[in-house]
Protein backbone atom coordinates (compact mmCIF):
# COMPACT_ATOMS: atom_id res chain seq x y z
CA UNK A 1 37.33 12.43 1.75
CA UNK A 2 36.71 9.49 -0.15
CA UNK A 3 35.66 6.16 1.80
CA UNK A 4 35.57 3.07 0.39
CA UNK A 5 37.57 4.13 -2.70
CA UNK A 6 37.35 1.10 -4.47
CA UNK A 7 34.85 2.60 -5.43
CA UNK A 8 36.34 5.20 -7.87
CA UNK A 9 38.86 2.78 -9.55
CA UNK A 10 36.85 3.15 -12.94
CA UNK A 11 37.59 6.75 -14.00
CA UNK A 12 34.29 5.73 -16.62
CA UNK A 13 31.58 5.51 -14.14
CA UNK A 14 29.27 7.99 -13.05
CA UNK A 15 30.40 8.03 -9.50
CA UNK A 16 33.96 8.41 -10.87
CA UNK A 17 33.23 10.88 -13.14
CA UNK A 18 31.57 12.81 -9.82
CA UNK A 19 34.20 12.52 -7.61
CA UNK A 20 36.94 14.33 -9.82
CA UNK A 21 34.70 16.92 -10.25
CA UNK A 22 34.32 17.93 -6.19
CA UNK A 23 36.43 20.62 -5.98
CA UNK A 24 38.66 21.02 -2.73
CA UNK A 25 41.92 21.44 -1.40
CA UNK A 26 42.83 18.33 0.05
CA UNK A 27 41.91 14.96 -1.46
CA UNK A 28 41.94 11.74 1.27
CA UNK A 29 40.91 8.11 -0.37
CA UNK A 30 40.73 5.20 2.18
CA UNK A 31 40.25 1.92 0.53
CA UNK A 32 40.57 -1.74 1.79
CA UNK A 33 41.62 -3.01 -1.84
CA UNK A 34 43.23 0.27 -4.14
CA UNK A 35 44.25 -2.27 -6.82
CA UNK A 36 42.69 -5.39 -7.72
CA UNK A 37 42.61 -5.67 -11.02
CA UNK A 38 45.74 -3.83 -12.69
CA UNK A 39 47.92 -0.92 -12.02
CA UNK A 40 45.57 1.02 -13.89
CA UNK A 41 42.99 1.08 -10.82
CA UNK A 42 46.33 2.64 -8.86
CA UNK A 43 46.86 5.41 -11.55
CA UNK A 44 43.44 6.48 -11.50
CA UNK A 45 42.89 6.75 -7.62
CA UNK A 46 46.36 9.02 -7.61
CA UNK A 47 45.13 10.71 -10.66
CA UNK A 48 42.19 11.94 -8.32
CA UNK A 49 44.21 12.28 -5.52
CA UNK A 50 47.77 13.90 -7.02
CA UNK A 51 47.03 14.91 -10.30
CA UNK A 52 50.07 14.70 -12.79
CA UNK A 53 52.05 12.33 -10.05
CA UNK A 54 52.25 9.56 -12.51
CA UNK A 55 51.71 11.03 -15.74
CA UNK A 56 49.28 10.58 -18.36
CA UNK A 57 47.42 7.41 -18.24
CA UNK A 58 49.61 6.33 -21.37
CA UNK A 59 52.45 7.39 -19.84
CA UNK A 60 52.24 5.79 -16.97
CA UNK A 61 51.23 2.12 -18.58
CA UNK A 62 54.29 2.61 -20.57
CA UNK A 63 56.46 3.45 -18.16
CA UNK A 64 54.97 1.21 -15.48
CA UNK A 65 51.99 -0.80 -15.62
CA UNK A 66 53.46 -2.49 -18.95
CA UNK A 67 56.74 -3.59 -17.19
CA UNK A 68 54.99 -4.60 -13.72
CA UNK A 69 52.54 -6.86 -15.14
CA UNK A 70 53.94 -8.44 -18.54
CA UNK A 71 57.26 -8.66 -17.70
CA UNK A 72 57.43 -8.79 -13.99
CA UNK A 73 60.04 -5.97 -13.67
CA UNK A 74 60.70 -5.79 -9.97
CA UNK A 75 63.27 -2.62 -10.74
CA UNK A 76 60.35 -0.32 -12.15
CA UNK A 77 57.76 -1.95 -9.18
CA UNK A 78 60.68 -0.68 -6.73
CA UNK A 79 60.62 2.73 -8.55
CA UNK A 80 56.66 3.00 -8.81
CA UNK A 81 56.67 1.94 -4.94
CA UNK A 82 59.04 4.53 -3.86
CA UNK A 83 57.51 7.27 -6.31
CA UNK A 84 53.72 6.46 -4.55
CA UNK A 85 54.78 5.72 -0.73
CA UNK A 86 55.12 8.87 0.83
CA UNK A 87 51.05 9.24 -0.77
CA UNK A 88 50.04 6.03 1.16
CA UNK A 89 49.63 4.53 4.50
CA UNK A 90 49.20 0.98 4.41
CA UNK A 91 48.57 -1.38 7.25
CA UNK A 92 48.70 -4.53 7.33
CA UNK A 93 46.26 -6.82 8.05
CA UNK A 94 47.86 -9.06 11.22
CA UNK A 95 49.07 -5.43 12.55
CA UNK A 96 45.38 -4.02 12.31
CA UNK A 97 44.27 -7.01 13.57
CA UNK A 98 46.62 -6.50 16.56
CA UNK A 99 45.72 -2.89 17.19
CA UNK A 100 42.07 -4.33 17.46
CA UNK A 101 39.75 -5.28 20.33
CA UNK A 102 38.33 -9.50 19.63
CA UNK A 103 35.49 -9.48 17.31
CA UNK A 104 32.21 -10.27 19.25
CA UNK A 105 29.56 -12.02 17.82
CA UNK A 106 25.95 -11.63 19.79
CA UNK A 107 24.55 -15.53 20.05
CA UNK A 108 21.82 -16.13 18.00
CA UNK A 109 18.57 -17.24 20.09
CA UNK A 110 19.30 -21.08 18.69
CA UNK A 111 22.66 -20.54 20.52
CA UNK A 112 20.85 -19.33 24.20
């Protein structure tokens, strides 16, 4: 299980480079942020996750990220979106928030 799998988003780093090569049978990646930057980040963290899902990564900035983010092609985001979904569980934050006890802060002496 990866936490914080923001992390991992550059298949070039070290950590990166680590993480593919665990072995295991299931793969879980919980991230606050899985794309920040570009699609790419979202390729790479289902590349580690579902191998071959999306293709190569030159596949899939052809037949995606290239679309999405030059052109603004709300057809392929619909297609990428449905392809990906059943992969992710995404909450929002105002339902989290919801599903959350108040934050508590403890006073700081100046404050007693």
């Amino acid at each position: 299980m990866f936490d914080e799998a923001q992390q991992l988003k550059n298949p070039y780093t070290a950590m990166s480079k680590a993480a593919a090569a665990l072995s295991g049978e299931r793969r879980i990646a919980l991230s606050g942020t899985p794309v920040e930057n570009s699609l790419n980040e979202l390729w790479y963290l289902r590349h580690l996750l579902n191998p071959g899902l999306l293709g190569s990564l030159g596949q899939f900035r052809q037949r995606f990220a290239l679309p999405i983010e030059r052109n603004h092609d709300a057809t392929v985001a619909e297609q990428l979106r449905d392809l990906t979904a059943p992969f992710l569980l995404r909450r929002l934050r105002a339902i989290a928030r919801s599903c959350c006890p108040p934050t508590w802060r403890r006073p700081s002496p100046k404050q007693v």
